[in-house]
Protein backbone atom coordinates (compact mmCIF):
# COMPACT_ATOMS: atom_id res chain seq x y z
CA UNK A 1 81.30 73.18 73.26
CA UNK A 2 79.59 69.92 71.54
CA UNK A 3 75.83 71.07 71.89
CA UNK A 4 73.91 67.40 71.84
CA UNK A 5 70.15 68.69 72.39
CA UNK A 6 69.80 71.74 69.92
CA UNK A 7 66.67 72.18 67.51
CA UNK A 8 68.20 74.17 64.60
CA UNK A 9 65.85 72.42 61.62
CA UNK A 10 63.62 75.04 60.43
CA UNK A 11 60.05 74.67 59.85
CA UNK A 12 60.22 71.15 61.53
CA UNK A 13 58.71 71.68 65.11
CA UNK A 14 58.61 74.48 67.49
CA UNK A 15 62.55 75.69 66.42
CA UNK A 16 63.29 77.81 64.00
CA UNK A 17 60.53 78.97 61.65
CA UNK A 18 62.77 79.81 59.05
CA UNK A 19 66.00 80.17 56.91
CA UNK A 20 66.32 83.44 58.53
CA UNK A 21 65.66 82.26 62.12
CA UNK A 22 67.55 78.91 61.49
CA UNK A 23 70.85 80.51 60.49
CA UNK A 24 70.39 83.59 63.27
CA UNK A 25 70.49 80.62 65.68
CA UNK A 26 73.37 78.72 64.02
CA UNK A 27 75.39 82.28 64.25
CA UNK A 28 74.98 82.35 67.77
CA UNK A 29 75.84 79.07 69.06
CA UNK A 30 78.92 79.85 66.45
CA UNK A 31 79.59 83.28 68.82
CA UNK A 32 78.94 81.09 71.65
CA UNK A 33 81.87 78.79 71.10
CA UNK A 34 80.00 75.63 69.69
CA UNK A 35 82.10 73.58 67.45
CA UNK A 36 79.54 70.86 67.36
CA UNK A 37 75.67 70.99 67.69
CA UNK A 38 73.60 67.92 67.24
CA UNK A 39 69.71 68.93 65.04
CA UNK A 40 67.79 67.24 68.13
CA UNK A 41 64.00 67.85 66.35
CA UNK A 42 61.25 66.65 68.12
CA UNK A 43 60.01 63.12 67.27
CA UNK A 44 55.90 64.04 68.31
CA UNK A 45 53.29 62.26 66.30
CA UNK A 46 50.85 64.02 69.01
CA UNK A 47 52.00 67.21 67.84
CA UNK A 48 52.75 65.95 63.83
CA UNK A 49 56.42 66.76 64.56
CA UNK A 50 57.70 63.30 63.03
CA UNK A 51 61.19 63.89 62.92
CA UNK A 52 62.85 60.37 61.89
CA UNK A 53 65.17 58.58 60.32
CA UNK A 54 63.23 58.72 57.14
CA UNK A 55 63.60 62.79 57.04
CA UNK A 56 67.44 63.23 58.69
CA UNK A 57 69.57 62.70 54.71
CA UNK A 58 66.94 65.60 53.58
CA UNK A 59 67.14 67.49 56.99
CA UNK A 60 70.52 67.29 57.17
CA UNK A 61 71.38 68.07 53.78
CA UNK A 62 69.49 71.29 53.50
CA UNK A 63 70.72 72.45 56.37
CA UNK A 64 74.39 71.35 54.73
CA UNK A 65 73.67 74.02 52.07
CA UNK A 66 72.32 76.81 53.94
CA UNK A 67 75.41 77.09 56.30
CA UNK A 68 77.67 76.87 53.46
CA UNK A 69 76.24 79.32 51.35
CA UNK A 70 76.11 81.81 54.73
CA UNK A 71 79.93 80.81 55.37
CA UNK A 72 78.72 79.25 58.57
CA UNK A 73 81.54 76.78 60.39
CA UNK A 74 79.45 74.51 62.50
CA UNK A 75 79.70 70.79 62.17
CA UNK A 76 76.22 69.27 62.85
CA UNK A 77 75.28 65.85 63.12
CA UNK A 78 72.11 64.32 63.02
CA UNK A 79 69.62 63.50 66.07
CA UNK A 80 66.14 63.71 67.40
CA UNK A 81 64.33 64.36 70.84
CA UNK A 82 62.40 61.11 71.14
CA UNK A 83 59.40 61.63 73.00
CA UNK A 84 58.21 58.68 75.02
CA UNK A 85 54.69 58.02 74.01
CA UNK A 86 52.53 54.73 72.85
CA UNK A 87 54.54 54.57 69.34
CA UNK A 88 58.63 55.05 70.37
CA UNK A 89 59.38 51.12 70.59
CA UNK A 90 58.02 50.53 67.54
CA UNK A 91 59.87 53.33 66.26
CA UNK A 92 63.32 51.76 67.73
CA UNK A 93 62.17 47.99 66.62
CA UNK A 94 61.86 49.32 63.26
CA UNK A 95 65.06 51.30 62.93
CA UNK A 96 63.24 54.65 62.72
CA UNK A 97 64.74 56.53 65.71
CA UNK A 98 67.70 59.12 65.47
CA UNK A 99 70.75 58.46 66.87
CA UNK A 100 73.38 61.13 68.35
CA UNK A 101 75.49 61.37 65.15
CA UNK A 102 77.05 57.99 64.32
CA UNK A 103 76.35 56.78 67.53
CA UNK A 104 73.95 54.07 69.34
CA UNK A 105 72.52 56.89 71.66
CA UNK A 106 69.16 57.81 71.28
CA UNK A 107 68.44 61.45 73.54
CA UNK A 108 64.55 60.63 74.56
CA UNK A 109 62.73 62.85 76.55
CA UNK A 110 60.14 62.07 79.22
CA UNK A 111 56.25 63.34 79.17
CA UNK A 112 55.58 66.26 81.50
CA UNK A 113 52.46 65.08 82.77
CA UNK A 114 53.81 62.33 85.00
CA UNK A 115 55.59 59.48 85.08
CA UNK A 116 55.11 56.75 82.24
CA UNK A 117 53.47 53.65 83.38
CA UNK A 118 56.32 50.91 83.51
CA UNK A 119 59.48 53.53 82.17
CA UNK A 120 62.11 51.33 83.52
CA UNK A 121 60.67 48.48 81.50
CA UNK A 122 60.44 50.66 78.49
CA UNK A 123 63.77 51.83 78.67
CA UNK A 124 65.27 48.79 78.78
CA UNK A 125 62.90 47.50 75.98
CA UNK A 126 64.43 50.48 73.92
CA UNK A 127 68.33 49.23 75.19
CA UNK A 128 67.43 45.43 73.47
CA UNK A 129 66.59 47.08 70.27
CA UNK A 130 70.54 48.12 70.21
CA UNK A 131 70.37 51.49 71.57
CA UNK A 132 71.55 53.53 74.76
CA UNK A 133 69.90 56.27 76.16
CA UNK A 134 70.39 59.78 77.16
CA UNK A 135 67.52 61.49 79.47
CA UNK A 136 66.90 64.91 78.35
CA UNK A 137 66.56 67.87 80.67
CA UNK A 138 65.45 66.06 83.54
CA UNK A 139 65.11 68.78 86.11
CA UNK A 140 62.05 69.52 84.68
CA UNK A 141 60.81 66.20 85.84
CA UNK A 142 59.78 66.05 89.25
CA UNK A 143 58.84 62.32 89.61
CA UNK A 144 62.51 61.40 88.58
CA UNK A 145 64.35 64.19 90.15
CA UNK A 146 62.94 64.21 93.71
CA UNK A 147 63.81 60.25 94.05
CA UNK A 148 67.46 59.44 94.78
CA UNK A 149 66.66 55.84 94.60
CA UNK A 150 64.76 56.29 90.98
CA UNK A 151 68.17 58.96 89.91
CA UNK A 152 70.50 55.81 91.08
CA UNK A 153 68.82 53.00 89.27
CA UNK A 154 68.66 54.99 86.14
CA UNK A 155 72.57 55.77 86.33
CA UNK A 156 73.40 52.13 87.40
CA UNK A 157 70.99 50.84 84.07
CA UNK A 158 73.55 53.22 82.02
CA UNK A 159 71.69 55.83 81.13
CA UNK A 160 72.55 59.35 81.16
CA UNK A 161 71.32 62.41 82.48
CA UNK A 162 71.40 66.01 80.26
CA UNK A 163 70.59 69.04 82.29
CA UNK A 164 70.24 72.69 80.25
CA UNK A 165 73.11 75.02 80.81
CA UNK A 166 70.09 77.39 81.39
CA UNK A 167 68.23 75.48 83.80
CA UNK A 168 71.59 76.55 85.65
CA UNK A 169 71.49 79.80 85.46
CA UNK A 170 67.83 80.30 86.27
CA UNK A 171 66.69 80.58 82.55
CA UNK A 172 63.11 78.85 83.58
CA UNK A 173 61.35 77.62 86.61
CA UNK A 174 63.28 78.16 89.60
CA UNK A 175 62.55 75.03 90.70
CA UNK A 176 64.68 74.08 87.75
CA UNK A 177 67.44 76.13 88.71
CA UNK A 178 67.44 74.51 92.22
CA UNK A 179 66.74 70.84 90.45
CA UNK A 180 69.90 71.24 88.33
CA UNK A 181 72.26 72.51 90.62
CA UNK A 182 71.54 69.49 93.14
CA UNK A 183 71.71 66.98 90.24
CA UNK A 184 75.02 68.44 89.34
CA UNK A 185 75.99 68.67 92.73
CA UNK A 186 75.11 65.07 93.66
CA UNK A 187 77.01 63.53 90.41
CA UNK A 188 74.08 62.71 88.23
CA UNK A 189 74.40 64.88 85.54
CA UNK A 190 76.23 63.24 82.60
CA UNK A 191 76.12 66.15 80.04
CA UNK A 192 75.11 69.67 79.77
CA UNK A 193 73.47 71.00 76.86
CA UNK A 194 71.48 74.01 75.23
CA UNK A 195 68.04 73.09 73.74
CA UNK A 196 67.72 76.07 72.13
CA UNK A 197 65.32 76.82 70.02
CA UNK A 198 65.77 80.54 69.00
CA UNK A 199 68.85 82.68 68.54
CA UNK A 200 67.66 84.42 71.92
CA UNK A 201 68.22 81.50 73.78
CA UNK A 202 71.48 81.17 73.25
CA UNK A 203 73.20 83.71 75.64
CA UNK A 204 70.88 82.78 78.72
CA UNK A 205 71.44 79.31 78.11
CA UNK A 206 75.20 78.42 76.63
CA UNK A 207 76.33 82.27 77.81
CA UNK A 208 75.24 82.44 81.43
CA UNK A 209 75.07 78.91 81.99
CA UNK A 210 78.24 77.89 81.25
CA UNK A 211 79.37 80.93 83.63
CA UNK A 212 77.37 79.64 86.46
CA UNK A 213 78.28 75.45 86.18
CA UNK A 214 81.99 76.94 85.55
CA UNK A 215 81.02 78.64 88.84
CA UNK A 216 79.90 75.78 90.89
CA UNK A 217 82.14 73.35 89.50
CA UNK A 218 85.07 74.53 87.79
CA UNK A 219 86.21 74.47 84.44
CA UNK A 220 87.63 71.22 84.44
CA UNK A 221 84.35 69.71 85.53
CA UNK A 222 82.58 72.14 83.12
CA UNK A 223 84.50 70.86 80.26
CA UNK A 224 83.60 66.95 80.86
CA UNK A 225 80.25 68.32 80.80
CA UNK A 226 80.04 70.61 77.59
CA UNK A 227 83.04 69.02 75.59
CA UNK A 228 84.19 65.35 76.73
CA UNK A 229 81.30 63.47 77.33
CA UNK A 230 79.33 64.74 74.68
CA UNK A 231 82.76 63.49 72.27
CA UNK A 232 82.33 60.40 74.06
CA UNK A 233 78.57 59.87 73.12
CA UNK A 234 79.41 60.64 69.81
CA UNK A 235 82.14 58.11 69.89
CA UNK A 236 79.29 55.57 71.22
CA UNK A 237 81.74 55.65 74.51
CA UNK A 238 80.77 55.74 77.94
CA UNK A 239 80.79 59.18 79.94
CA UNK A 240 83.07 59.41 82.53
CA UNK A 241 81.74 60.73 86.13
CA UNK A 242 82.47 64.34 88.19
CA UNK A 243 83.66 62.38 90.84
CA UNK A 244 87.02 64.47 91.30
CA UNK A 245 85.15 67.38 90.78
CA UNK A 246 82.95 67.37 93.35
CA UNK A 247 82.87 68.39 96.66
């Protein structure tokens, strides 16, 4: 699997705490079958989690060291979970955002309070600064995932839906679960991912998940999902679509 929404960063936001925690989690994704896991901190300035561009080299490199010193095999490549709040164009105009890897996609997450005034305008604000967008978990967004017509304009702009492998297997709300399955079900969903945070997580979400979208779409639709379209964001490519895989 290429994880592209993982917090493994210790001591950086509400992830790992610690060396200890950081390299328990980095050992299970490893059991887990992840090859490739993207360090998706939080980018928060309401919560002082400011996660940047300015910090990834550091970030990145100490996390470089730990693995290696643990004889950990797990390629990870830099990102951030871009909250939408008053400061993220700003960020983007000023080149201070987080791309997936070497990529031009940004993974930005939307606020759980409601809908932003004016998001389509924002997002494509953020996609003249140079960047494309993946949405993260959005079943857990009500105001996008109830509206077909909001769902379709947001896939015809380009953008791309993650859901959480454990969204899918009833790891949190069940009105999660149900959101997930119908996005995956009604060809939104672009990638899967984990979003773990702790080493606990990670047979719930990557374990059982990947069990139950193997389950409801086989593993040739499962792969596009956990391994293909990830490589392709990576590659700064376009996802392809389920559409064969669907019933």
């Amino acid at each position: 699997m290429i994880d592209l929404h993982c917090h493994l960063h210790y001591g950086v936001d509400d992830g790992p705490k610690d060396t200890d925690e950081s390299l328990d989690l980095a050992k299970a994704l490893v059991d887990h079958g992840v090859e490739v896991v993207a360090c998706t901190s939080h980018l928060r300035r309401d919560k002082n989690w400011v996660n940047d561009a300015h910090v990834q080299s550091e970030l990145n490199q100490r996390l470089s060291r730990l693995l290696d010193a643990n004889n950990i095999t797990l390629k990870h490549v830099g990102g951030a979970e871009h909250y939408i709040d008053e400061y993220l164009l700003q960020t983007c105009k000023n080149s201070e955002v987080v791309p997936l890897g070497a990529s031009n996609w940004l993974l930005i997450e939307t606020p759980y309070w409601g809908e932003p005034q004016r998001l389509m305008d924002l997002l494509f604000n953020i996609r003249k600064c140079g960047y494309r967008i993946v949405l993260a978990h959005v079943e857990r967004f009500d105001y996008l995932y109830k509206y077909p017509e909001k769902l379709e304009n947001l896939i015809d702009a380009g953008y791309v839906l993650q859901v959480n492998l454990g969204s899918i297997a009833g790891m949190y709300h069940k009105d999660h679960k149900k959101a997930a399955i119908k996005l995956l079900l009604d060809g939104y969903v672009g990638i899967v991912a984990s979003d773990c945070h702790r080493a606990k997580d990670v047979k719930a979400s990557i374990g059982e998940g990947s069990k139950a979208l193997i389950k409801l779409i086989g593993v040739d639709g499962a792969r596009i999902l956990m391994n293909t379209n990830p490589q392709k964001i990576l590659d700064g490519e376009n996802p392809v679509t389920l559409d064969n895989y669907l019933n």
